[in-house]
Each structure stands twice: as structure tokens, then as C-alpha cells.
Protein backbone atom coordinates (compact mmCIF):
# COMPACT_ATOMS: atom_id res chain seq x y z
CA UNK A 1 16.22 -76.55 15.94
CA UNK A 2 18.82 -75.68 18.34
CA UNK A 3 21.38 -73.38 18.32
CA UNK A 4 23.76 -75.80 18.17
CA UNK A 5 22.42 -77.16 15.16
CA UNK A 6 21.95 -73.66 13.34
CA UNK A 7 25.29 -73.15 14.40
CA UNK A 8 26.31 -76.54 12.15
CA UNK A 9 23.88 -75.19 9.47
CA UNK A 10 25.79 -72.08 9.21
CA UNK A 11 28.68 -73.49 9.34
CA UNK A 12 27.85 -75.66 6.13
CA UNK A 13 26.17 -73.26 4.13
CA UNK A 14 29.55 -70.17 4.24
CA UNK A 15 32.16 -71.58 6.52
CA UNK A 16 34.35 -68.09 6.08
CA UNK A 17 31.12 -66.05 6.85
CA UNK A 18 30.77 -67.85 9.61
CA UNK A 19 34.27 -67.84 11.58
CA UNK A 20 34.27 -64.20 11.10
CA UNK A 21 31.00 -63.94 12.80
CA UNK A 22 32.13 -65.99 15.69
CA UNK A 23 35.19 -63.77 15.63
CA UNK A 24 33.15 -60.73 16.19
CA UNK A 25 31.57 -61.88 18.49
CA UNK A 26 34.33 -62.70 20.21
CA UNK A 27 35.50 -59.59 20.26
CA UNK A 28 32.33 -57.91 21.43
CA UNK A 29 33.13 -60.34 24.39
CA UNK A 30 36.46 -58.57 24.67
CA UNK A 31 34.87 -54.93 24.50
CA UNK A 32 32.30 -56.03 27.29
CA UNK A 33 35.37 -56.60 29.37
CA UNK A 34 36.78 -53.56 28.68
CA UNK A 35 33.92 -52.02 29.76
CA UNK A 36 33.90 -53.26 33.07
CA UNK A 37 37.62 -52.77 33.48
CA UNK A 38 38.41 -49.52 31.56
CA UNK A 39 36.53 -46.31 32.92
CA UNK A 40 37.49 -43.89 30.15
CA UNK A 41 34.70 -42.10 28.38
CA UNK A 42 34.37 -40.33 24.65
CA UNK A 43 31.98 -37.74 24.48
CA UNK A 44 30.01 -39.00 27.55
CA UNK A 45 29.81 -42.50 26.18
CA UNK A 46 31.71 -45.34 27.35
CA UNK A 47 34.95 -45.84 24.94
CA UNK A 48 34.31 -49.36 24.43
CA UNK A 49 30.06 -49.05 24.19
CA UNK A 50 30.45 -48.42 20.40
CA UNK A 51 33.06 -50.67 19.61
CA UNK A 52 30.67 -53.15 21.54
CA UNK A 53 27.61 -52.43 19.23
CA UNK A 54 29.26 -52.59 15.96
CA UNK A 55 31.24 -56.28 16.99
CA UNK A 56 27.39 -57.50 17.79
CA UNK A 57 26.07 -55.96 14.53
CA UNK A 58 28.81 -57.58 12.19
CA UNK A 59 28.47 -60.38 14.15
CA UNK A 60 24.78 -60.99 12.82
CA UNK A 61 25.50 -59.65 9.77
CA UNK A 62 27.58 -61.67 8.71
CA UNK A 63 25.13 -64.76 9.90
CA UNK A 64 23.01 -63.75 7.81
CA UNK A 65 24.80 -63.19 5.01
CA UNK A 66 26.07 -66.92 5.34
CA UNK A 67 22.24 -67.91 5.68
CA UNK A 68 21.16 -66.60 2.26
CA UNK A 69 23.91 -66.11 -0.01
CA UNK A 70 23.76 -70.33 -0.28
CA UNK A 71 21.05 -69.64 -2.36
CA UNK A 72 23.62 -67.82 -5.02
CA UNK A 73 26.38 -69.47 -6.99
CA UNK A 74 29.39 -69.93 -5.86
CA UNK A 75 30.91 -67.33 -7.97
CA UNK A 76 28.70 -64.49 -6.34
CA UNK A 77 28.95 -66.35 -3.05
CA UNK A 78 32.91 -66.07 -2.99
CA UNK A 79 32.86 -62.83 -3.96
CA UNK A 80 30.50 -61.10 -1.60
CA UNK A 81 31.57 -63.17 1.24
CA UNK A 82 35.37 -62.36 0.80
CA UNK A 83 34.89 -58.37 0.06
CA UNK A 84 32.24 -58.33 3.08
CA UNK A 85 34.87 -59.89 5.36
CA UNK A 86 37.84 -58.11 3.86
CA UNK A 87 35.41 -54.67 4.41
CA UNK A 88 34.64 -55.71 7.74
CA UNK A 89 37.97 -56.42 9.21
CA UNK A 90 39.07 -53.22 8.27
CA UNK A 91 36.01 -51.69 9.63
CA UNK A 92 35.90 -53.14 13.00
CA UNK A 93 39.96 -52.62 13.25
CA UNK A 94 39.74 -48.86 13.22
CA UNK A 95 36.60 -48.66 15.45
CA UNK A 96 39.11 -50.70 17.82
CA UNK A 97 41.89 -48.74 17.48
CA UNK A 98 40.11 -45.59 17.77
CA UNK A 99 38.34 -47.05 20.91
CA UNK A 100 41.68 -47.78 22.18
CA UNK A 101 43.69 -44.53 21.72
CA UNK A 102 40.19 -43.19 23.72
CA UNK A 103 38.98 -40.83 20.25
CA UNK A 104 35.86 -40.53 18.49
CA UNK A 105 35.88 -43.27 15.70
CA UNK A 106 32.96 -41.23 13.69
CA UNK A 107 33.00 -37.83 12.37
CA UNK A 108 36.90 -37.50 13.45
CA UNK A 109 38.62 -35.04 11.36
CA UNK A 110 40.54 -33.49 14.28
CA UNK A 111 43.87 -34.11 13.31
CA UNK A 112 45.47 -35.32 9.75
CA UNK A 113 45.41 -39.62 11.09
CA UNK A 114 42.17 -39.16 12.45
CA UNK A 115 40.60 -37.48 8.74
CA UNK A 116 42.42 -40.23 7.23
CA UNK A 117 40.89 -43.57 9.48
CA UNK A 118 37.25 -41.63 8.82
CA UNK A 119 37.84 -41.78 5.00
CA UNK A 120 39.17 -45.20 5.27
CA UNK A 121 36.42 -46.45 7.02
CA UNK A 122 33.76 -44.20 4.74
CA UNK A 123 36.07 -45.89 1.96
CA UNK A 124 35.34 -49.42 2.51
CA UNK A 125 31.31 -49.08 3.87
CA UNK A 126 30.54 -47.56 0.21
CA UNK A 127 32.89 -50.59 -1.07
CA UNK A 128 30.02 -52.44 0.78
CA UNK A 129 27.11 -51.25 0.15
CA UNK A 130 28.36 -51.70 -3.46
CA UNK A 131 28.48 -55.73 -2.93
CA UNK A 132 25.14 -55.11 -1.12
CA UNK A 133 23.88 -54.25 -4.76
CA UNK A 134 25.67 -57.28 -6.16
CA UNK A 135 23.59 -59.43 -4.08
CA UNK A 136 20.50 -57.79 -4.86
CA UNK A 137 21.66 -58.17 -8.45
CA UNK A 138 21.87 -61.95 -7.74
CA UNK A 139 18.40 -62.34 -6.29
CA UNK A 140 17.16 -61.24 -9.16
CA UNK A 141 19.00 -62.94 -11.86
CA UNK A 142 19.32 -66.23 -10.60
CA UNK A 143 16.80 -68.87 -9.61
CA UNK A 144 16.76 -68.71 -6.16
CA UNK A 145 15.31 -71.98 -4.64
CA UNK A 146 12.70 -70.57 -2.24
CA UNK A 147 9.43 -69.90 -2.53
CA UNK A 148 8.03 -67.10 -4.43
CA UNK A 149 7.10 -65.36 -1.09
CA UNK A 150 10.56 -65.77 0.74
CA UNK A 151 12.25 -64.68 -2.46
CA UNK A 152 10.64 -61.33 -2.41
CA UNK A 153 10.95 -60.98 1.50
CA UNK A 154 14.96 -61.16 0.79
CA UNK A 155 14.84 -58.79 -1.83
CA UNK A 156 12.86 -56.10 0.17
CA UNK A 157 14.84 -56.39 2.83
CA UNK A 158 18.00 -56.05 0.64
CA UNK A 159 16.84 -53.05 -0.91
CA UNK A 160 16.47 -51.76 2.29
CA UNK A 161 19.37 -52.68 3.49
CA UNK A 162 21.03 -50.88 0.80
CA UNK A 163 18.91 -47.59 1.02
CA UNK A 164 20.26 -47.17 4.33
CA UNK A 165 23.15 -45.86 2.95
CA UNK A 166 21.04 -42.12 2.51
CA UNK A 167 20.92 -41.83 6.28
CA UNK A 168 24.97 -43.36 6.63
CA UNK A 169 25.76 -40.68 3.87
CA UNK A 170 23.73 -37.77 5.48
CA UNK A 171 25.67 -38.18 8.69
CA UNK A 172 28.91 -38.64 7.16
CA UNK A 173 28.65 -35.67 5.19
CA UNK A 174 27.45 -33.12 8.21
CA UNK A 175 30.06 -35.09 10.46
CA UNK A 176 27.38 -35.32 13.21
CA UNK A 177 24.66 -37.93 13.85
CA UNK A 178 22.01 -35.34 16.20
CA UNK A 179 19.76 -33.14 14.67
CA UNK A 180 18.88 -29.86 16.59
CA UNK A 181 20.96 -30.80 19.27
CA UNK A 182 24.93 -31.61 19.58
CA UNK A 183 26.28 -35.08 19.82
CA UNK A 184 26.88 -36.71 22.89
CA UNK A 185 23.52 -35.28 24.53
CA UNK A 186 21.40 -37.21 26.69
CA UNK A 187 20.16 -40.52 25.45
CA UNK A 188 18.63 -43.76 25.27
CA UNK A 189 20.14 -46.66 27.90
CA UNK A 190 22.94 -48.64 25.78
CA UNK A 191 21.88 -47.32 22.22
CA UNK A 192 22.35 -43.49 23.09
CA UNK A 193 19.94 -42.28 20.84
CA UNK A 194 19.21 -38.88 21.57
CA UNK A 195 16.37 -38.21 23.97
CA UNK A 196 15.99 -34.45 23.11
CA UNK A 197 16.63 -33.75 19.76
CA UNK A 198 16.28 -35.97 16.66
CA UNK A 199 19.06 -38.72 15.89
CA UNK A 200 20.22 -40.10 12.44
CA UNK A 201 21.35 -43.14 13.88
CA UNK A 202 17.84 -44.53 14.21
CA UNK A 203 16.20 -44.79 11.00
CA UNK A 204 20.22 -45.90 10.27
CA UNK A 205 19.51 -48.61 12.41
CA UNK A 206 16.22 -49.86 11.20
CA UNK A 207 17.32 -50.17 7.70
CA UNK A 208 20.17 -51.64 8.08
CA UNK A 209 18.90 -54.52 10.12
CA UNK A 210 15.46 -54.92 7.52
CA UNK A 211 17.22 -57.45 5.65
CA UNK A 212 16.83 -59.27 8.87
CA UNK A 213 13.58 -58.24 10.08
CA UNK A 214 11.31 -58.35 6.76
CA UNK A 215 12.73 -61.97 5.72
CA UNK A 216 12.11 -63.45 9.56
CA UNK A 217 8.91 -61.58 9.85
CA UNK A 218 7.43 -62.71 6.08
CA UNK A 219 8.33 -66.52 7.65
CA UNK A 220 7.22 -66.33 11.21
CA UNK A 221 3.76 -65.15 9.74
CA UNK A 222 3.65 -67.41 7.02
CA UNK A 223 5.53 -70.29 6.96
CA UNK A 224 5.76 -70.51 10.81
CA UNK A 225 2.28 -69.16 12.48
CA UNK A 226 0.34 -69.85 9.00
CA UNK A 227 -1.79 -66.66 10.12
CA UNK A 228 -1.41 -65.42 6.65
CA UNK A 229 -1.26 -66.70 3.31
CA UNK A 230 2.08 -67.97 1.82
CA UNK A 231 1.92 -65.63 -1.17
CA UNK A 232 4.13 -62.51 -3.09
CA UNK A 233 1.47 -59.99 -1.72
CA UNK A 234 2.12 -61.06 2.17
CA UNK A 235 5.58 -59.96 1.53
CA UNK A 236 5.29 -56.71 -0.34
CA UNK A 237 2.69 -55.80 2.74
CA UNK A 238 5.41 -56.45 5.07
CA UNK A 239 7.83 -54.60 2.88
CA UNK A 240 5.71 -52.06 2.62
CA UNK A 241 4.84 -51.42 6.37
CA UNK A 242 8.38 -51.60 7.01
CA UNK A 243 9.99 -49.25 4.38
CA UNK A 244 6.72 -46.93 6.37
CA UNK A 245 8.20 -47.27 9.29
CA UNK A 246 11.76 -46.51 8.18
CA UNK A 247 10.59 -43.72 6.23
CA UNK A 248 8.91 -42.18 9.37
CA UNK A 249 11.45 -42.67 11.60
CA UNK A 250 13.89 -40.84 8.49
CA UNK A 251 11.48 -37.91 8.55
CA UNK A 252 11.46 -37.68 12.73
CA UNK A 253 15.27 -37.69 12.81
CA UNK A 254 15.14 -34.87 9.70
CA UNK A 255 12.80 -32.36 11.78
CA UNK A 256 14.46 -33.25 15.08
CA UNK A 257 12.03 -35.15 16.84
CA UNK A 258 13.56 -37.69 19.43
CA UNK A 259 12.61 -41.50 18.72
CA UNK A 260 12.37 -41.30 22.55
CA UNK A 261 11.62 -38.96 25.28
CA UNK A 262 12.23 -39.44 28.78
């Protein structure tokens, strides 16, 4: 299929999920630009790097979330799709604003405004993570027309999804993302992950995006390759070896060990 065609697919299936994914990534077209035109830095990082990689997340988050919430009714649908956007407009507008008055978006408690766009924004992530657990909710009440193998993948990677709210929460409540090391340290090209100390932002990463990564992977071996069988187990072992590798990465960032060294 090509992208064009997904593109239609999408378009079908959520049609509000799907402009605002455009739009984000959209703007992540307009932050690339400011990088190349604006030179100012926050905390060694480019201002407009951050605001870059959170317009490309929401982006495919919200691709995905028009994807699979087809398979719920359109009760559910509406109202995960219109508190996900509503959450991240809001979102994405204060990492932009922050970006553009050239401050730390995260961990900002420097001055009275800055405390109060840092509880806003930790305000309406937990407001998502709660309709994260509505949809997880749905996959398991409703009929979902899949098979019983794809079902499951979904669900794994939703509970995943939602779990990586410990490593959000852990860095939200220390107001610092390094461990054994200070923010804005060396790191890793683009995704500045710390290269000499451990980093929360990486198992962060990993489970955030397993909603993505356990459904694709439980098809592309199944359904796509046929190297393994099309059944519940093949899922749960792909669940499984992922929430390991999540888990690992959790306990590397906890004792300070860089995912990375160069």
C-alpha cells in the first residue's frame, strides 16, 4: 500500500485524529526551520531540537491512535480522540512557547509563569494517560474485530504505553531527567541522551512508543513474514521481551548507567 493510500485510510478511519497529526507535523516542519535559522541554545541543546521531537512524536501518535481506535465505538472513539487532541494542543503550545521565549519547557520552576506552564503541562499528560486507560478499558470490553493475536498485541502495547507514566512521573517529581550526572551533559546525536551518566528519558521513550512497536512487530512476524505462528502466545512473547527490555533499560537509567557511551 502506499502512503498515499494509508494516508486515505487514515483519513477514513478518525478524520480529527488525523488533521491534527498532519498539523504536527507541520509544525515539526516549522521547528526544523527554526533550527536552521535561529542559533539560540537552552542548556546546550538547540531551542527548537525539543520542540522538534515532541511535534514528530504527537505526530505518530496520533496516527496511531486514528489506526486502532476504529476498532472501538464511536462513543469511546469521540471521546479519546477529542481529549487526546484537546491534551495535545495544549501540550505542544507550551513546549512552543517555551521554545520561543528561549526557556527550559521541562522541570521549569524558575519563576512563578514558568511553575505554572510545568503544572499545566504535568496537568493535562496525567489527563492523558487517564484516556490511555479508557482505551485499554475498551480493548477489553468490547469485541474488537481482529484476530485473537492482534488483539492482545494492542493491549500489551497499551499497557505499556500507559506504564510509562512511572518513568514521566519519576522525572517530574525530581525535576531532572539525568541520573548521576546534571542535565544538559554530553549526549547522544539528536536524542541527547546522556552519554555519561544514566538518563530517564530512555526507558521513557521505549514505553511510550510500545504501543507502536509490539502491535507492528506481532504483524510483521506473523501476519506479514508468517515466520511464526498467528496465535495469543506469539504476542505475549513479544510482549514479554519487550516489557524486558523496557524494564532493563528502567533499571540502567535508575543506577546511572548510560544507554550509550561514546
Amino acid at each position: 500500500m502506499r502512503i498515499s493510500e494509508w494516508a486515505t485510510v487514515l483519513r477514513q478511519r478518525n478524520r480529527l485524529l488525523y488533521h491534527s497529526a498532519v498539523a504536527s507535523l507541520m509544525l515539526a516542519v516549522a521547528c526544523g526551520i527554526g533550527i536552521a535559522v535561529d542559533n539560540r541554545e537552552v542548556m546546550g541543546v538547540h531551542v527548537w531540537l525539543k520542540p522538534l521531537k515532541f511535534t514528530l512524536s504527537v505526530g505518530l501518535y496520533c496516527l496511531t491512535l486514528a489506526w486502532m481506535l476504529a476498532y472501538l465505538p464511536l462513543r469511546e472513539k469521540k471521546i479519546i480522540s477529542w481529549g487526546t487532541v484537546v491534551c495535545m494542543i495544549i501540550e505542544l503550545g507550551l513546549i512552543l512557547l517555551q521554545a520561543a521565549r528561549g526557556v527550559p519547557s521541562h522541570f521549569n520552576i524558575s519563576t512563578p509563569a514558568n511553575a505554572a506552564i510545568f503544572s499545566t503541562m504535568g496537568f493535562f499528560i496525567g489527563l492523558n494517560s487517564l484516556l490511555v486507560l479508557y482505551t485499554i478499558w475498551g480493548f477489553f470490553r468490547y469485541t474488537i474485530p481482529l484476530a485473537d493475536h492482534m488483539v492482545w498485541a494492542w493491549r500489551l502495547g497499551l499497557a505499556m504505553l500507559f506504564l510509562a507514566g512511572i518513568s514521566g512521573g519519576i522525572m517530574s517529581a525530581g525535576l531532572h531527567h539525568a541520573v548521576g550526572v546534571a542535565d544538559g551533559g554530553p549526549g547522544l546525536p539528536l536524542l541527547n541522551w546522556s552519554t555519561t551518566g544514566g538518563d530517564w528519558r530512555v526507558p521513557h521513550f521505549f514505553a511510550l512508543h510500545a504501543f507502536q512497536i509490539v502491535p507492528l512487530s506481532v504483524w510483521l512476524l506473523t501476519d506479514v513474514t508468517g515466520y511464526v505462528a498467528s496465535t495469543r502466545t506469539t504476542a505475549f512473547l513479544v510482549g514479554l521481551g519487550y516489557f524486558a527490555l523496557c524494564l532493563w533499560l528502567h533499571l540502567m537509567a535508575l543506577y546511572g548507567v548510560p544507554f550509550l557511551k561514546f
